[in-house]
PDB file of N, CA and C in Angstrom:
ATOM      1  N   UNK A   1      67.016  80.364 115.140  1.00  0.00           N
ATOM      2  CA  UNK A   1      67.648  79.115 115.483  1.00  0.00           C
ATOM      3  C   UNK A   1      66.689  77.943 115.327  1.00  0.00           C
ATOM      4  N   UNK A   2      65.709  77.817 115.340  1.00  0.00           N
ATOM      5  CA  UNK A   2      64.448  77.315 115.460  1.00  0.00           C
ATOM      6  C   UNK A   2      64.054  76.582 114.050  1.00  0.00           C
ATOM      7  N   UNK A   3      64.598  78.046 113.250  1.00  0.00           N
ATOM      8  CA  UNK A   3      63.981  77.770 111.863  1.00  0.00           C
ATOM      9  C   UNK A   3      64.783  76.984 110.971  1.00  0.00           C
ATOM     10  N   UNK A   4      65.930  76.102 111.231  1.00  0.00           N
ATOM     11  CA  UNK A   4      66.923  74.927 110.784  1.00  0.00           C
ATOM     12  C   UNK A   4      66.476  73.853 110.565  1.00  0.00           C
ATOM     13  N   UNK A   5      65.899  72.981 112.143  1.00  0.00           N
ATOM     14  CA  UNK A   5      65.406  71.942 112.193  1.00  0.00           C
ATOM     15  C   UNK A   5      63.711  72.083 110.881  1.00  0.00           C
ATOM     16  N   UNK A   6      63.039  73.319 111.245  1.00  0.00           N
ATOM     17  CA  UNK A   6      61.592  72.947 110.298  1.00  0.00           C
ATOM     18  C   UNK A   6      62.149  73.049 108.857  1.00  0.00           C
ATOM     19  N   UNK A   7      63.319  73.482 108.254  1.00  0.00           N
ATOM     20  CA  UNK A   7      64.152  73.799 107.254  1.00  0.00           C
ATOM     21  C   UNK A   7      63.486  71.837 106.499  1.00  0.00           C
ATOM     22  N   UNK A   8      64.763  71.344 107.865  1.00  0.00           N
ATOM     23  CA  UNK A   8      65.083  69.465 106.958  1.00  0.00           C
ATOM     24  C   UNK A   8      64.192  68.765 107.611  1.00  0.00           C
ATOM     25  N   UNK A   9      62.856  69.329 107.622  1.00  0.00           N
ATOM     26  CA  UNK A   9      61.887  68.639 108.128  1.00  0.00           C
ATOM     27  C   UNK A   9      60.884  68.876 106.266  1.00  0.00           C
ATOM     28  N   UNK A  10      61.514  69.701 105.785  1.00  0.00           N
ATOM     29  CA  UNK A  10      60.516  69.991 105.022  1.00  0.00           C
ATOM     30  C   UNK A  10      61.566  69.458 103.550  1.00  0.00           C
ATOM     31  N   UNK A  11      62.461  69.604 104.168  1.00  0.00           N
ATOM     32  CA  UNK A  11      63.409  68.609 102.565  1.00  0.00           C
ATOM     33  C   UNK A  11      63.364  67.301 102.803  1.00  0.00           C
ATOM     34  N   UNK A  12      62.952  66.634 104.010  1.00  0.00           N
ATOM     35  CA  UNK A  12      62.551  65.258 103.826  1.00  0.00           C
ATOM     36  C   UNK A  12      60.988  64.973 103.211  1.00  0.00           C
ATOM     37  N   UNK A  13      60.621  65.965 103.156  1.00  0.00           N
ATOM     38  CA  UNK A  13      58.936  65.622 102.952  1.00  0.00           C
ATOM     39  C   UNK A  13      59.191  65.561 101.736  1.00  0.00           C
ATOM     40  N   UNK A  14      59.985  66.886 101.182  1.00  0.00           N
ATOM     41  CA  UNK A  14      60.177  66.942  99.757  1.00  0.00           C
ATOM     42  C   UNK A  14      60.480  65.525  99.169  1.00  0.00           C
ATOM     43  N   UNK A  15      61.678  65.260  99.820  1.00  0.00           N
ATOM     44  CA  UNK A  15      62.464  63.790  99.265  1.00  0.00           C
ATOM     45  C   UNK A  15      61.270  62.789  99.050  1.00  0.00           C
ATOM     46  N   UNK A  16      60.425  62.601 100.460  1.00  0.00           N
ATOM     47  CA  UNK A  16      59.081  61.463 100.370  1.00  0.00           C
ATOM     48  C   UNK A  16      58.238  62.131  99.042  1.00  0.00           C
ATOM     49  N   UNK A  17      57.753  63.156  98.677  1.00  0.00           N
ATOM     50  CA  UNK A  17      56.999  63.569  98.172  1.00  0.00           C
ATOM     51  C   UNK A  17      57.703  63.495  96.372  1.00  0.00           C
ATOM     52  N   UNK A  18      58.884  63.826  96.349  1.00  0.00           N
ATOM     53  CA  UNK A  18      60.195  63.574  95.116  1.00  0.00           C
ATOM     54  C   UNK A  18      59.376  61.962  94.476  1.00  0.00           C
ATOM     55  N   UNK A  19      60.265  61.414  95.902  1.00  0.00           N
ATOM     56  CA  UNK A  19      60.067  59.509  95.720  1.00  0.00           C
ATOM     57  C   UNK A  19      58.583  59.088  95.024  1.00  0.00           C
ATOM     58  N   UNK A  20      57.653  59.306  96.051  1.00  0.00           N
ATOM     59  CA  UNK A  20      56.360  59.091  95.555  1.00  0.00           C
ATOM     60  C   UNK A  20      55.647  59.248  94.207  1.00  0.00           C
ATOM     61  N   UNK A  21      56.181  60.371  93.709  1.00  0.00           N
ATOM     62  CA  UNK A  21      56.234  61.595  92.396  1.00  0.00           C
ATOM     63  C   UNK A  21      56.131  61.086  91.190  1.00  0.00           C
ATOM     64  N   UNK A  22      57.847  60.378  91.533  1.00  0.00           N
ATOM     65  CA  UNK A  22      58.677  59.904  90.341  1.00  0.00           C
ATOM     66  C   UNK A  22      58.726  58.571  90.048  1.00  0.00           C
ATOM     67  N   UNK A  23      57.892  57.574  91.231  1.00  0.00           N
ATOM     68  CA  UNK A  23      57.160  56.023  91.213  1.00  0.00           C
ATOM     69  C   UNK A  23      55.610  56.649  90.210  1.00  0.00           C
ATOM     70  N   UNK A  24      55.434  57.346  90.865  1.00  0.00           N
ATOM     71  CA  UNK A  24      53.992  57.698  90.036  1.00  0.00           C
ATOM     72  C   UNK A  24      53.515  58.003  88.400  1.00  0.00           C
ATOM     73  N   UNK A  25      54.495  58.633  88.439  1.00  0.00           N
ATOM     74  CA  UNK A  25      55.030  59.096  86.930  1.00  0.00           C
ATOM     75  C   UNK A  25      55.368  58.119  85.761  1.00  0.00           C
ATOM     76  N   UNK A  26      56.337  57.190  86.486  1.00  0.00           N
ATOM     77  CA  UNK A  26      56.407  55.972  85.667  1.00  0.00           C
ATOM     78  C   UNK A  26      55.765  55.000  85.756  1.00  0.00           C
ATOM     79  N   UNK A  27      54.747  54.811  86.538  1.00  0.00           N
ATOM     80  CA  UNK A  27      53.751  53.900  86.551  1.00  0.00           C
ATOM     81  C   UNK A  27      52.791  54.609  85.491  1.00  0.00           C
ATOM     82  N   UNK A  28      52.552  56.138  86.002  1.00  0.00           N
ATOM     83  CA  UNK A  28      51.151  56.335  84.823  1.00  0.00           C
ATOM     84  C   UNK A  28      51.695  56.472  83.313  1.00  0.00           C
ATOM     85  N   UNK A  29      52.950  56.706  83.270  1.00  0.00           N
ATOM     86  CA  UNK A  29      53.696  56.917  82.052  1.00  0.00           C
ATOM     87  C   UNK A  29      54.054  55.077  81.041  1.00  0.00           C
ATOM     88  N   UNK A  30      54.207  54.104  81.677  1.00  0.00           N
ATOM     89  CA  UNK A  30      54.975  52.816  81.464  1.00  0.00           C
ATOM     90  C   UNK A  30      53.965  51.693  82.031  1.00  0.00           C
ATOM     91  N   UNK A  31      52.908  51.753  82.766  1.00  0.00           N
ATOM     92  CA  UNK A  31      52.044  50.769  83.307  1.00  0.00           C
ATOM     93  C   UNK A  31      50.921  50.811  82.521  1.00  0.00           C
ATOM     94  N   UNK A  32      50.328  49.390  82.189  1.00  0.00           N
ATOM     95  CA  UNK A  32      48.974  49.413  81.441  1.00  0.00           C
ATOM     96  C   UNK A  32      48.282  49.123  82.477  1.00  0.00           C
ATOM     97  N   UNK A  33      48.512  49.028  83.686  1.00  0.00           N
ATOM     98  CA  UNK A  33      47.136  48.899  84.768  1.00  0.00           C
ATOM     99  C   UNK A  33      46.517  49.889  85.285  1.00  0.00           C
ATOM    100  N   UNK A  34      47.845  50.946  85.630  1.00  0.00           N
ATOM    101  CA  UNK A  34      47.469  52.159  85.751  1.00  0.00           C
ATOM    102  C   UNK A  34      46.740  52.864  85.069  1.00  0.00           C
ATOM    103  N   UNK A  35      45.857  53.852  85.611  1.00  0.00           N
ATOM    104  CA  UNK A  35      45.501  55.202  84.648  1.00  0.00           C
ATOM    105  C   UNK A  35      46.222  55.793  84.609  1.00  0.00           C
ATOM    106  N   UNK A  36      46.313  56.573  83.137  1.00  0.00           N
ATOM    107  CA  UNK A  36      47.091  57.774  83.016  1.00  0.00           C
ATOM    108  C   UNK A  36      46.627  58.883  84.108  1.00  0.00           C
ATOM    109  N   UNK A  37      47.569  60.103  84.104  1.00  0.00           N
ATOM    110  CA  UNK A  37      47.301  61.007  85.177  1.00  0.00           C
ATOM    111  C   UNK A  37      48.441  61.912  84.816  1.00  0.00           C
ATOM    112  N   UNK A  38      48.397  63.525  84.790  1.00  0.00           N
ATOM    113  CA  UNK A  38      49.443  64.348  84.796  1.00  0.00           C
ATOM    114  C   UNK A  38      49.515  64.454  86.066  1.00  0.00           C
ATOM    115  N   UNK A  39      49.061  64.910  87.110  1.00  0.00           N
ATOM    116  CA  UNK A  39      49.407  64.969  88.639  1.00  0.00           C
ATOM    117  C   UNK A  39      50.623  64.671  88.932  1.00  0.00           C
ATOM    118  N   UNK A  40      51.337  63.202  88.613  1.00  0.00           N
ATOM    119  CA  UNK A  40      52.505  62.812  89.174  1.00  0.00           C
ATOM    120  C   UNK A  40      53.606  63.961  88.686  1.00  0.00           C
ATOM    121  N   UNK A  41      53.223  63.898  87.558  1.00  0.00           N
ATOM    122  CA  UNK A  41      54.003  64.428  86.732  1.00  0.00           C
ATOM    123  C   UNK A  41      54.503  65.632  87.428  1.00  0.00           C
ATOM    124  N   UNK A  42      53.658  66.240  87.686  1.00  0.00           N
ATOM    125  CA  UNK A  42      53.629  68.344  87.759  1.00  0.00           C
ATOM    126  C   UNK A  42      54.018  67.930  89.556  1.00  0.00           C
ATOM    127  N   UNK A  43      53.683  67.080  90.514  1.00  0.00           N
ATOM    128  CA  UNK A  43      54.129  67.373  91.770  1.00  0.00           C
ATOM    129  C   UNK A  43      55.468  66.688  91.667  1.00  0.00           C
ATOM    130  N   UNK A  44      56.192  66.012  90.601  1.00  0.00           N
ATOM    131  CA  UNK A  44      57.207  65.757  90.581  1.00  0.00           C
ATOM    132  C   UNK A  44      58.502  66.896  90.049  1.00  0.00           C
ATOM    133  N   UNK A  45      58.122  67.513  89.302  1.00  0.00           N
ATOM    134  CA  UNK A  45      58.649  68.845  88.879  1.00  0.00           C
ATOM    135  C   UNK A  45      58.777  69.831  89.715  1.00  0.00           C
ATOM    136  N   UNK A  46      57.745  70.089  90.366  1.00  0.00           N
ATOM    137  CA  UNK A  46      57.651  71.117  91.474  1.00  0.00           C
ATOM    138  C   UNK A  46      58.684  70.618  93.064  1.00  0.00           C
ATOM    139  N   UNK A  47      58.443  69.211  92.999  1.00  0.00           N
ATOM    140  CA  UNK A  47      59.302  68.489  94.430  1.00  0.00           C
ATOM    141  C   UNK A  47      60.575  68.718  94.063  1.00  0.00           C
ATOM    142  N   UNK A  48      60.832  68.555  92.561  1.00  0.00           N
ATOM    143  CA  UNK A  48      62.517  68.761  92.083  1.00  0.00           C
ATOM    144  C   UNK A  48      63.044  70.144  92.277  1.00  0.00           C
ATOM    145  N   UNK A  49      61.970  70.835  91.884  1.00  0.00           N
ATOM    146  CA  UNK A  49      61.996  72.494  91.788  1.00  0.00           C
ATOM    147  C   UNK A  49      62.596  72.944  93.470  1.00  0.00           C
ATOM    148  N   UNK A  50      62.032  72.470  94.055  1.00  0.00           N
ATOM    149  CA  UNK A  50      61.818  72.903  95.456  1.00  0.00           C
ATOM    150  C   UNK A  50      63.231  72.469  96.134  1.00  0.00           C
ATOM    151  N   UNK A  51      63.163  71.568  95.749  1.00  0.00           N
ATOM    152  CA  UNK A  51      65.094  70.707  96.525  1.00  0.00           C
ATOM    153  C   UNK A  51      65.782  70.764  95.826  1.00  0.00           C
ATOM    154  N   UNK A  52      65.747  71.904  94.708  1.00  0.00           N
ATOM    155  CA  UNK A  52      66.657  72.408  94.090  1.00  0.00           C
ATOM    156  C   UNK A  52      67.407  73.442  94.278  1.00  0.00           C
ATOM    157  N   UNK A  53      65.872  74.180  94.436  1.00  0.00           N
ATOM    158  CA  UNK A  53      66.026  75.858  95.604  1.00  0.00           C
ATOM    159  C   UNK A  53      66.668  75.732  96.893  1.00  0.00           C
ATOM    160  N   UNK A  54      66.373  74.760  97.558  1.00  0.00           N
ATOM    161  CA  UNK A  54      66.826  74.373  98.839  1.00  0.00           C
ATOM    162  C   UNK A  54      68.409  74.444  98.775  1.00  0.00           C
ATOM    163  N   UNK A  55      69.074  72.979  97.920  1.00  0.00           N
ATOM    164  CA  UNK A  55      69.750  73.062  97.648  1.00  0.00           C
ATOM    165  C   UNK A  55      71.120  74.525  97.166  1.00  0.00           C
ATOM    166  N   UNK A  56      70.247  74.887  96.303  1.00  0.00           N
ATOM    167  CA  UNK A  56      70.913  76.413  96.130  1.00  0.00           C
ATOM    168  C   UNK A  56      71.647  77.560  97.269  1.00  0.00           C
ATOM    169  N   UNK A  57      70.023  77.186  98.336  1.00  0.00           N
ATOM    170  CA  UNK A  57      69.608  78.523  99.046  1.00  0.00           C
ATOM    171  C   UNK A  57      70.548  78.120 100.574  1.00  0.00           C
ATOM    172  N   UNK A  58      71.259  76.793 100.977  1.00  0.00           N
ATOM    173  CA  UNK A  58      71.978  76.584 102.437  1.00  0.00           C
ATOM    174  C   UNK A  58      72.245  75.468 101.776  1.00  0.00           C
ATOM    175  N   UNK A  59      72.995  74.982 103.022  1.00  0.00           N
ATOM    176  CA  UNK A  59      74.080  74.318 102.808  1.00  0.00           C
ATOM    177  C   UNK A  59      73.478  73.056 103.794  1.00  0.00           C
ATOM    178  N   UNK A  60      73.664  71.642 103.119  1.00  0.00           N
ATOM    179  CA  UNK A  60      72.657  70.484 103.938  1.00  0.00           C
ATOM    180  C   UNK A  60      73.345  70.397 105.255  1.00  0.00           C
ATOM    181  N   UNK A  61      73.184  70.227 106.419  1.00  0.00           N
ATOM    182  CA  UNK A  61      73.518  69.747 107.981  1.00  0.00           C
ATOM    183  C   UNK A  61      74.027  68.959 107.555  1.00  0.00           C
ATOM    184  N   UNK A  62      75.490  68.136 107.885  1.00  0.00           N
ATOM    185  CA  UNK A  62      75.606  66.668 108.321  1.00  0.00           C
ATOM    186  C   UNK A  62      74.491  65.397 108.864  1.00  0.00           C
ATOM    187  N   UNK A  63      74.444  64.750 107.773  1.00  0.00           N
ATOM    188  CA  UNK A  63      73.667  63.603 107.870  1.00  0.00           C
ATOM    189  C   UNK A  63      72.147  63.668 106.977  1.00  0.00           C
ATOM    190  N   UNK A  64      72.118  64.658 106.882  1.00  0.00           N
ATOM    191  CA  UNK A  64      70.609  65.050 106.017  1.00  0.00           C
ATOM    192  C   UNK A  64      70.383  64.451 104.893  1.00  0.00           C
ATOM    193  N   UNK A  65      71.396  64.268 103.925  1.00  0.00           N
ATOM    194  CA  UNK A  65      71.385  63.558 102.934  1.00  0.00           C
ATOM    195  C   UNK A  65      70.970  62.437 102.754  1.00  0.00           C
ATOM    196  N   UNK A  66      72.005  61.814 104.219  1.00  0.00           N
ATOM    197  CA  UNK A  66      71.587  60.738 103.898  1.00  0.00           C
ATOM    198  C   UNK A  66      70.006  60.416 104.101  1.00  0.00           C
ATOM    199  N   UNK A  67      69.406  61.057 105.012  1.00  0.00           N
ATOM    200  CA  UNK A  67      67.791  60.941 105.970  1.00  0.00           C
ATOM    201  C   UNK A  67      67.649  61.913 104.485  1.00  0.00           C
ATOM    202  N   UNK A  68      67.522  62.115 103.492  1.00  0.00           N
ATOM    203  CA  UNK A  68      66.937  62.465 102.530  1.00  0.00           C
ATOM    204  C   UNK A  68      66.734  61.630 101.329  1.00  0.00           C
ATOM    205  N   UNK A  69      68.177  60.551 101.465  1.00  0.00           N
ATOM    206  CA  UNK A  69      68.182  59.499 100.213  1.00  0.00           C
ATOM    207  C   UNK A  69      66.840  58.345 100.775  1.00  0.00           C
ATOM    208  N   UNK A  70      67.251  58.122 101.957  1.00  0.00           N
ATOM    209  CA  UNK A  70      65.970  57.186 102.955  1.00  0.00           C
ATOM    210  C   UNK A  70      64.455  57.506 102.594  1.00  0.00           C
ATOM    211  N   UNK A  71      64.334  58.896 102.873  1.00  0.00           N
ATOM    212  CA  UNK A  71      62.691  59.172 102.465  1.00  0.00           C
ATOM    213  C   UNK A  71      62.441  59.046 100.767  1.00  0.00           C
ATOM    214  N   UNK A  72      63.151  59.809 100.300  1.00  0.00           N
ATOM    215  CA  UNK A  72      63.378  59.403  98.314  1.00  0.00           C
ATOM    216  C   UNK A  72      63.226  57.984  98.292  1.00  0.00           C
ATOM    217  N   UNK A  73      63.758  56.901  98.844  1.00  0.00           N
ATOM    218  CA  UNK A  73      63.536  55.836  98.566  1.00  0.00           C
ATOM    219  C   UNK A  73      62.408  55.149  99.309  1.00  0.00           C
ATOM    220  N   UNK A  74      61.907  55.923 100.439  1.00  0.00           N
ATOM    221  CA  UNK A  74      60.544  55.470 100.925  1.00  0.00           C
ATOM    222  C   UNK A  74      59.438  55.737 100.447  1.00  0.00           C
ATOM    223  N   UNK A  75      59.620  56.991  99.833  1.00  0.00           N
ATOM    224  CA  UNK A  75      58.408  57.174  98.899  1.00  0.00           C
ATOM    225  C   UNK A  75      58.214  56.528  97.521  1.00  0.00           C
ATOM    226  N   UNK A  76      59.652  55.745  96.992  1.00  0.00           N
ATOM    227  CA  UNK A  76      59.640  54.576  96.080  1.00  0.00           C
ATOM    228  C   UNK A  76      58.690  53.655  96.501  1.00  0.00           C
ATOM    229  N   UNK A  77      59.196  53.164  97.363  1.00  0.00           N
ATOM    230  CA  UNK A  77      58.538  51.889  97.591  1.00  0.00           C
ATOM    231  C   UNK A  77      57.010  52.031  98.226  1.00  0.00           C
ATOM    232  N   UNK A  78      56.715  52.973  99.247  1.00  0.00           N
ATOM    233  CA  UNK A  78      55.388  53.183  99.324  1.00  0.00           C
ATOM    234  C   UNK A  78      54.315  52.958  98.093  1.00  0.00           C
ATOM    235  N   UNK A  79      54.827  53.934  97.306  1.00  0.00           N
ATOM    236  CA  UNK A  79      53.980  53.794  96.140  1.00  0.00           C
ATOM    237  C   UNK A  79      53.976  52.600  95.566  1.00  0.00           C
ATOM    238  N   UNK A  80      55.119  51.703  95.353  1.00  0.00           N
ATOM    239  CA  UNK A  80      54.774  50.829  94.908  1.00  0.00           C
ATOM    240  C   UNK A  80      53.925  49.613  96.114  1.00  0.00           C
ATOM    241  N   UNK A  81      53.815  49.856  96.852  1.00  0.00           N
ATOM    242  CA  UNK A  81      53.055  49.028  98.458  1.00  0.00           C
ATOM    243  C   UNK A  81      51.619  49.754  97.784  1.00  0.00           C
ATOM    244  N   UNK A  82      51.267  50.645  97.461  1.00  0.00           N
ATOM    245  CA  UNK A  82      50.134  50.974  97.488  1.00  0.00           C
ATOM    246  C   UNK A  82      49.355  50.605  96.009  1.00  0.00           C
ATOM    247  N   UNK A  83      50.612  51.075  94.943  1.00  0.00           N
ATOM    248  CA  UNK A  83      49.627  50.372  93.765  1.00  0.00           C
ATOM    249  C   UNK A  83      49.514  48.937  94.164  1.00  0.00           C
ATOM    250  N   UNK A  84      50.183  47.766  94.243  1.00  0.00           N
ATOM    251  CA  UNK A  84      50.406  46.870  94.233  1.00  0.00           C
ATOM    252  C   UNK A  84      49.046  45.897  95.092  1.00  0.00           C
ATOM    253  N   UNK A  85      48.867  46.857  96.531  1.00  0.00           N
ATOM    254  CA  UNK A  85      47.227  46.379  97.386  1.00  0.00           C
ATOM    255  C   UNK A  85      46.483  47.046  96.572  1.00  0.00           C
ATOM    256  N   UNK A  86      46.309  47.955  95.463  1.00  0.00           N
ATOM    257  CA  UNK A  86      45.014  48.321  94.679  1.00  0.00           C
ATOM    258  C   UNK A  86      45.032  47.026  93.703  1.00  0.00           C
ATOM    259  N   UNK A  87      46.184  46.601  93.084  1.00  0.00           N
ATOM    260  CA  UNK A  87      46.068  45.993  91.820  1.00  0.00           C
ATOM    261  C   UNK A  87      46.614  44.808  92.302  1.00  0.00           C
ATOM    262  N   UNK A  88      46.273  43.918  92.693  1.00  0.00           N
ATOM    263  CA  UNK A  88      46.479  42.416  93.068  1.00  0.00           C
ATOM    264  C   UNK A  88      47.339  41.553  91.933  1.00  0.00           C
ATOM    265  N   UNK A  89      46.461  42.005  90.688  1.00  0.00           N
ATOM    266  CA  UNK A  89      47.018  40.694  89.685  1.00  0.00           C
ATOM    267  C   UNK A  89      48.905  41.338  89.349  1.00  0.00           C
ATOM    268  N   UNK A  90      49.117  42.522  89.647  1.00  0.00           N
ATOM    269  CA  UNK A  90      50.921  43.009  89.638  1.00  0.00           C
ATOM    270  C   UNK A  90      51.717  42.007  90.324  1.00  0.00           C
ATOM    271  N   UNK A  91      51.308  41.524  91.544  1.00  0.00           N
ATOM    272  CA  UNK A  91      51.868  41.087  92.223  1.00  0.00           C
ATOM    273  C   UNK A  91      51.885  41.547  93.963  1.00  0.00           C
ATOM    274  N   UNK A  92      52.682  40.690  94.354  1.00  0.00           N
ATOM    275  CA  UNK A  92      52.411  40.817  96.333  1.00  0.00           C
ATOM    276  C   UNK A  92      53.394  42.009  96.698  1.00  0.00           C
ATOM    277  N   UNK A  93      52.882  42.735  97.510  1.00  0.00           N
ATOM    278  CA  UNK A  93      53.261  43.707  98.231  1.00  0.00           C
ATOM    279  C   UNK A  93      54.319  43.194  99.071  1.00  0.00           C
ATOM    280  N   UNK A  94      54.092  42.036  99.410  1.00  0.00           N
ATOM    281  CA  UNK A  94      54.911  41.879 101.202  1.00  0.00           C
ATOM    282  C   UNK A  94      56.318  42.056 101.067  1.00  0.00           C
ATOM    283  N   UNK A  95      56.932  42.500 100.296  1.00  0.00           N
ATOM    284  CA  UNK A  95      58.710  42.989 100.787  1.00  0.00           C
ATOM    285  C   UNK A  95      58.769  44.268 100.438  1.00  0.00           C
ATOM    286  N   UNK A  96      58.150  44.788  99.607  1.00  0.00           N
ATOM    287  CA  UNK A  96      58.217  46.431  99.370  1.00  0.00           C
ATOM    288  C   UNK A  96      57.549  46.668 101.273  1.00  0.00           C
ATOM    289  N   UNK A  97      56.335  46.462 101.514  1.00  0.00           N
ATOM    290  CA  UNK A  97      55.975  46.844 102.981  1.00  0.00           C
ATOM    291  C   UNK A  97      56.329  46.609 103.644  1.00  0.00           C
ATOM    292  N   UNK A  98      57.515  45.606 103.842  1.00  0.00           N
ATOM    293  CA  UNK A  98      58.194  45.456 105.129  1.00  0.00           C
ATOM    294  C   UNK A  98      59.750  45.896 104.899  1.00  0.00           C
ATOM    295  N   UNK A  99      60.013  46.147 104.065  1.00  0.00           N
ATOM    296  CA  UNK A  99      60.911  47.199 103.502  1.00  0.00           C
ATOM    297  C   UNK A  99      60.711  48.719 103.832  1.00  0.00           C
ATOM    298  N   UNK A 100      59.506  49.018 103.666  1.00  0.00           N
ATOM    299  CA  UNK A 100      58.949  50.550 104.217  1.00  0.00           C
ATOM    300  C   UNK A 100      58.479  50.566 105.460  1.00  0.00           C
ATOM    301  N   UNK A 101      58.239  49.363 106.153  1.00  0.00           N
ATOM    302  CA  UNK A 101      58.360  49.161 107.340  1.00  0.00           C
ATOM    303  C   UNK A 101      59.644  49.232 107.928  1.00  0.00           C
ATOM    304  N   UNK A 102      60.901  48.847 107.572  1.00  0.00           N
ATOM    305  CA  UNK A 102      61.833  49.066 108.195  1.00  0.00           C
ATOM    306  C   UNK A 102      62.581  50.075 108.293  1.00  0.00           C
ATOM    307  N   UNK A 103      62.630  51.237 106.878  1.00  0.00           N
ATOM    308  CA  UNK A 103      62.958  52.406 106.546  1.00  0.00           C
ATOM    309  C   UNK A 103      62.027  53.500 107.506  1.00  0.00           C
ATOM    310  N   UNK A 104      60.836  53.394 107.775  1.00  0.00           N
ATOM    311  CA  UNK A 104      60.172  54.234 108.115  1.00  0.00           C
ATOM    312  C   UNK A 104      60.815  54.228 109.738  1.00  0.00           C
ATOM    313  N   UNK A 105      61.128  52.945 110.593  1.00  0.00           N
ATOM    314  CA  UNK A 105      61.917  53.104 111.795  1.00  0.00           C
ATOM    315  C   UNK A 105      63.321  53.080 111.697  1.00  0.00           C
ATOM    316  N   UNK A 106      63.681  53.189 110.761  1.00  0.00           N
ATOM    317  CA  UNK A 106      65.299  53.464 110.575  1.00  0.00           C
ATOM    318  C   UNK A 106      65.396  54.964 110.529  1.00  0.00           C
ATOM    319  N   UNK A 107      64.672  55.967 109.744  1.00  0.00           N
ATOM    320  CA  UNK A 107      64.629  57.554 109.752  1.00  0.00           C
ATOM    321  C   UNK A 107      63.734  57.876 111.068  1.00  0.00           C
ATOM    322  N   UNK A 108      62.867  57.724 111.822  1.00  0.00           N
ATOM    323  CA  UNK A 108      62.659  57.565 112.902  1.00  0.00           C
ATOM    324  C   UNK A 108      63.628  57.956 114.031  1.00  0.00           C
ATOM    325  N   UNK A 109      64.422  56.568 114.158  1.00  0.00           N
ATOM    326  CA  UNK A 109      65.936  56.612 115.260  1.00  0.00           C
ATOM    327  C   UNK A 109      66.874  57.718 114.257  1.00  0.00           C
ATOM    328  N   UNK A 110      67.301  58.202 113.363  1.00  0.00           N
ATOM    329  CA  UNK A 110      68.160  59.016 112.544  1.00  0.00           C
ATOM    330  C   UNK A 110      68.019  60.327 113.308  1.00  0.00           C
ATOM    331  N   UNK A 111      66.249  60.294 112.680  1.00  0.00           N
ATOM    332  CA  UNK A 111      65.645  61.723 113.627  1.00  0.00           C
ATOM    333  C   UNK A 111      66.177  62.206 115.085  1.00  0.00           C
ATOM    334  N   UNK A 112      65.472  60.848 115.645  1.00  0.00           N
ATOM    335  CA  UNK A 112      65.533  60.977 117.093  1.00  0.00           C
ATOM    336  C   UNK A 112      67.161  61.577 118.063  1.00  0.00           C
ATOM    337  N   UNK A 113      67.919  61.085 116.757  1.00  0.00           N
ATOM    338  CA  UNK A 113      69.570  60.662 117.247  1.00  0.00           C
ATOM    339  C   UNK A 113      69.886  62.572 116.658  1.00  0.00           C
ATOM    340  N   UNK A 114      69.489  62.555 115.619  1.00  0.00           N
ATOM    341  CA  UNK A 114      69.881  64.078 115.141  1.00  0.00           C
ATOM    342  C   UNK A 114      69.110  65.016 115.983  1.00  0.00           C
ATOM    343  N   UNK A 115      68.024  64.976 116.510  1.00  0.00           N
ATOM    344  CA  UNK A 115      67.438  66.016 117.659  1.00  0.00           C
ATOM    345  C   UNK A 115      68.308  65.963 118.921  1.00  0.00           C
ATOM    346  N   UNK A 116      68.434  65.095 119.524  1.00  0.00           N
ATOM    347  CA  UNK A 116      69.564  64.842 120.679  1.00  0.00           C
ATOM    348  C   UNK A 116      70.488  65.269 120.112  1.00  0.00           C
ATOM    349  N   UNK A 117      71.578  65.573 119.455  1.00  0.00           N
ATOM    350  CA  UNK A 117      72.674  66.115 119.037  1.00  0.00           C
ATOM    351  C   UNK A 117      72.356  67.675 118.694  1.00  0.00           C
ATOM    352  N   UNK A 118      71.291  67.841 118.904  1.00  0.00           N
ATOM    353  CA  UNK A 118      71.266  69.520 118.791  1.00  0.00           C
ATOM    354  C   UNK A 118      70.465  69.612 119.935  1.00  0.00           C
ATOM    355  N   UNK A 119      70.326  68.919 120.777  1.00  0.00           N
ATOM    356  CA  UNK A 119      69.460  70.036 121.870  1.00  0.00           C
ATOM    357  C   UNK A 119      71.081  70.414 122.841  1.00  0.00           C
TER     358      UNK A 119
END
């Protein structure tokens, strides 16, 4: 019973880890500021691989999706918050980070609200 909740604890990481992946990929793939790098590449394949299996292997809880589209898109924008304070001349960070500032306490309360509904 136990082993549900660490289940979509670990397909949201996926999703953050998806998001992050597939910002990465096309930055090292499409950006001249960036360095190239296969890394994005291969943990993006493997994150797909994985929430694919998932997918396959049960059936998502109510609401997961959506607290899965949230982290996929937090790990968008993170990455781009993070190239963006490495590389200044891209441009300003400040709405991607307060954008991932607000997502990061929006899945937060999601969490909080989906643990109370199962205890």
């Amino acid at each position: 019973m136990t082993e549900q909740p660490n289940q979509d604890n670990g397909t949201l990481v996926l999703a953050l880890i998806a998001g992050l992946s597939i910002s990465g990929t096309f930055d090292a793939l499409f950006s001249s500021v960036v360095t190239f790098s296969i890394f994005p590449i291969i943990a993006l394949v493997l994150a797909v691989y994985c929430l694919h299996l998932r997918y396959h292997k049960a059936e998502m809880p109510k609401g997961l999706p959506t607290l899965s589209a949230l982290c996929f898109l937090l790990g968008l924008l993170l990455y781009s918050t993070i190239v963006r304070a490495e590389y200044p001349q891209i441009g300003s960070n400040f709405l991607p980070s307060v954008i991932c500032v607000v997502l990061v306490f929006w899945v937060g309360i999601k969490l909080k609200k989906r643990k109370s509904q199962n205890i």
